[in-house]
C-alpha atoms as a PDB file:
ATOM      1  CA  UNK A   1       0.000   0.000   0.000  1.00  0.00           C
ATOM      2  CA  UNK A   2       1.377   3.518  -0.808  1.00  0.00           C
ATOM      3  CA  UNK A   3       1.874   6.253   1.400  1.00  0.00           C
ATOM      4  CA  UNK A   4      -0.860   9.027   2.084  1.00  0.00           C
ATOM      5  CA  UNK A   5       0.519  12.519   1.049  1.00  0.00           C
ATOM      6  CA  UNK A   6       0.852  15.351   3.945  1.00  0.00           C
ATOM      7  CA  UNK A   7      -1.849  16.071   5.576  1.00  0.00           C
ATOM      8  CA  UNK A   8      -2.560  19.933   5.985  1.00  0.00           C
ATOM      9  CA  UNK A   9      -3.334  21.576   9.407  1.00  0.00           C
ATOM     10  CA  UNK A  10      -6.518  22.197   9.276  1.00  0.00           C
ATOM     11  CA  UNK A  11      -7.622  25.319  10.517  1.00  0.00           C
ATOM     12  CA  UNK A  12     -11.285  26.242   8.913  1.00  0.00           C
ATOM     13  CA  UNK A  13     -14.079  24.346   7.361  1.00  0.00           C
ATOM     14  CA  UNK A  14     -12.621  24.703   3.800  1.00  0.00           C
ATOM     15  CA  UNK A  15      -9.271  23.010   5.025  1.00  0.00           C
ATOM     16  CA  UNK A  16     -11.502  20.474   6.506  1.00  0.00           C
ATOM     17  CA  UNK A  17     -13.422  20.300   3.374  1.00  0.00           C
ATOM     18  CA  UNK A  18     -10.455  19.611   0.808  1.00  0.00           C
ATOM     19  CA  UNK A  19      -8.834  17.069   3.455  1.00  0.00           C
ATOM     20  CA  UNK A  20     -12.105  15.360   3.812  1.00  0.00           C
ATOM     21  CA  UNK A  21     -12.233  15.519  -0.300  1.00  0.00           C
ATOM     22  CA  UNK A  22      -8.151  13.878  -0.328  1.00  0.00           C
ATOM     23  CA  UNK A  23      -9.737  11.784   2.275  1.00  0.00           C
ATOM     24  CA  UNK A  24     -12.293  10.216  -0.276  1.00  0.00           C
ATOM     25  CA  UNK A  25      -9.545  10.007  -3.412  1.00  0.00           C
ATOM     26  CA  UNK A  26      -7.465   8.105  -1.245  1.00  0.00           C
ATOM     27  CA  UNK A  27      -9.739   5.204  -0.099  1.00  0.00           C
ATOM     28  CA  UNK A  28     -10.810   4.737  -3.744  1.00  0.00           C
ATOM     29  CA  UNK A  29      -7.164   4.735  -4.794  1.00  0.00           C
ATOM     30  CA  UNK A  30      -5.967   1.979  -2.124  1.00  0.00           C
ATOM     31  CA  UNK A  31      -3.805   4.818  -0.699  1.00  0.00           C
ATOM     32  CA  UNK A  32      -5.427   4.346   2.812  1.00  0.00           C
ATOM     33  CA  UNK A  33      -6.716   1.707   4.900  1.00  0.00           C
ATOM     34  CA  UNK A  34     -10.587   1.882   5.399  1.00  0.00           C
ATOM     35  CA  UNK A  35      -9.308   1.433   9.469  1.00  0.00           C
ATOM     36  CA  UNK A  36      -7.650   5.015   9.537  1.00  0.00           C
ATOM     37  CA  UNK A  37      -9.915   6.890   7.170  1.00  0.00           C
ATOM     38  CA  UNK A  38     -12.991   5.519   9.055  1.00  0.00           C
ATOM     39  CA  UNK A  39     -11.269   7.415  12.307  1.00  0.00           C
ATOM     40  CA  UNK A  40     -10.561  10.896  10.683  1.00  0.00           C
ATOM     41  CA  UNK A  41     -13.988  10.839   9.041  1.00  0.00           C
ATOM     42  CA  UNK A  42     -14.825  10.220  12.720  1.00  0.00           C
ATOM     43  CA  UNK A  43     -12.687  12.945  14.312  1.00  0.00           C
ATOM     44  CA  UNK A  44     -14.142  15.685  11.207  1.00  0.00           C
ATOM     45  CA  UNK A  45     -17.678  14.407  12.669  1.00  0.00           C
ATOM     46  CA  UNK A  46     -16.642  15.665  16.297  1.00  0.00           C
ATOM     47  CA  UNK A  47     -15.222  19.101  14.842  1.00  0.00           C
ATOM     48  CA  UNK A  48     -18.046  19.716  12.327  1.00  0.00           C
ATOM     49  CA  UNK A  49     -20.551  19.090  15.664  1.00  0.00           C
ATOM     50  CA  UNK A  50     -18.668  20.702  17.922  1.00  0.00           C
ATOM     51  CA  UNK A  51     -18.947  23.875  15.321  1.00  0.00           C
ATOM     52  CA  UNK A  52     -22.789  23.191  14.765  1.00  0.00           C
ATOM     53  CA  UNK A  53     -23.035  23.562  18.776  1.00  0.00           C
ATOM     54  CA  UNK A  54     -21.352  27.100  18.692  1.00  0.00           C
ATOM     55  CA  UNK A  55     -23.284  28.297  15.854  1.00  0.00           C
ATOM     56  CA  UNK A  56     -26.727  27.225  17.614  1.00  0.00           C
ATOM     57  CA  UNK A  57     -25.068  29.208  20.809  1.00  0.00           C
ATOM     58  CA  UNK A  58     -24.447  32.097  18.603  1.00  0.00           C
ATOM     59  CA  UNK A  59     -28.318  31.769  17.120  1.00  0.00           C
ATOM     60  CA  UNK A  60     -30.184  31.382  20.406  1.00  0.00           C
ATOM     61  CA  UNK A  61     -28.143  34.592  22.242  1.00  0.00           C
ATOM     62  CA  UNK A  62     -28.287  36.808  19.041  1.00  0.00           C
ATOM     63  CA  UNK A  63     -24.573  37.319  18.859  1.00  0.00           C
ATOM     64  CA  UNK A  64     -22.109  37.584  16.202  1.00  0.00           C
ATOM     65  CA  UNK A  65     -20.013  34.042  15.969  1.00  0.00           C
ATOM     66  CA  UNK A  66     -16.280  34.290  16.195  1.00  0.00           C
ATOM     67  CA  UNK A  67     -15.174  30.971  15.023  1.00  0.00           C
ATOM     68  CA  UNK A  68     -12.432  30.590  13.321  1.00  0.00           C
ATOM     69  CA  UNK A  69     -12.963  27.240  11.593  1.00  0.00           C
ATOM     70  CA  UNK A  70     -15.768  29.085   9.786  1.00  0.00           C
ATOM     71  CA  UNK A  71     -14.330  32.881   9.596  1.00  0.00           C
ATOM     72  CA  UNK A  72     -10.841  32.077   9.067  1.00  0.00           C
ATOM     73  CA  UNK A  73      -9.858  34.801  11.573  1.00  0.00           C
END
């Protein structure tokens, strides 16, 4: 089995989005084992819920959000 390129720090919900997208290409090319990409689809669940949670927050007290997954700043 070849190796899986660099993964990129992921700091917003685009990074997530294009490592999530390299995710994908590298199951269906053999690059990864179903094993590991089954746990970072995993962990991208937890951060994309934990980011749902904060934008509900934000909703419910009327505030502007300051996340930086979703802002970039």
């Amino acid at each position: 089995m070849a190796k899986r390129k660099n993964v990129v720090n992921v700091q917003t919900m685009q990074d997530l989005t294009g490592q999530l997208m390299g995710l994908f290409d590298d199951v269906s090319n053999g690059l990864i084992n179903l094993k590991e990409a089954a746990e970072l689809n995993n962990t991208a669940g937890k951060i994309i819920n934990s980011i749902k949670v904060q934008l509900e927050f934000y909703a419910l007290s009327k505030t502007q959000p300051k996340i930086k997954q979703i802002t970039g700043k």
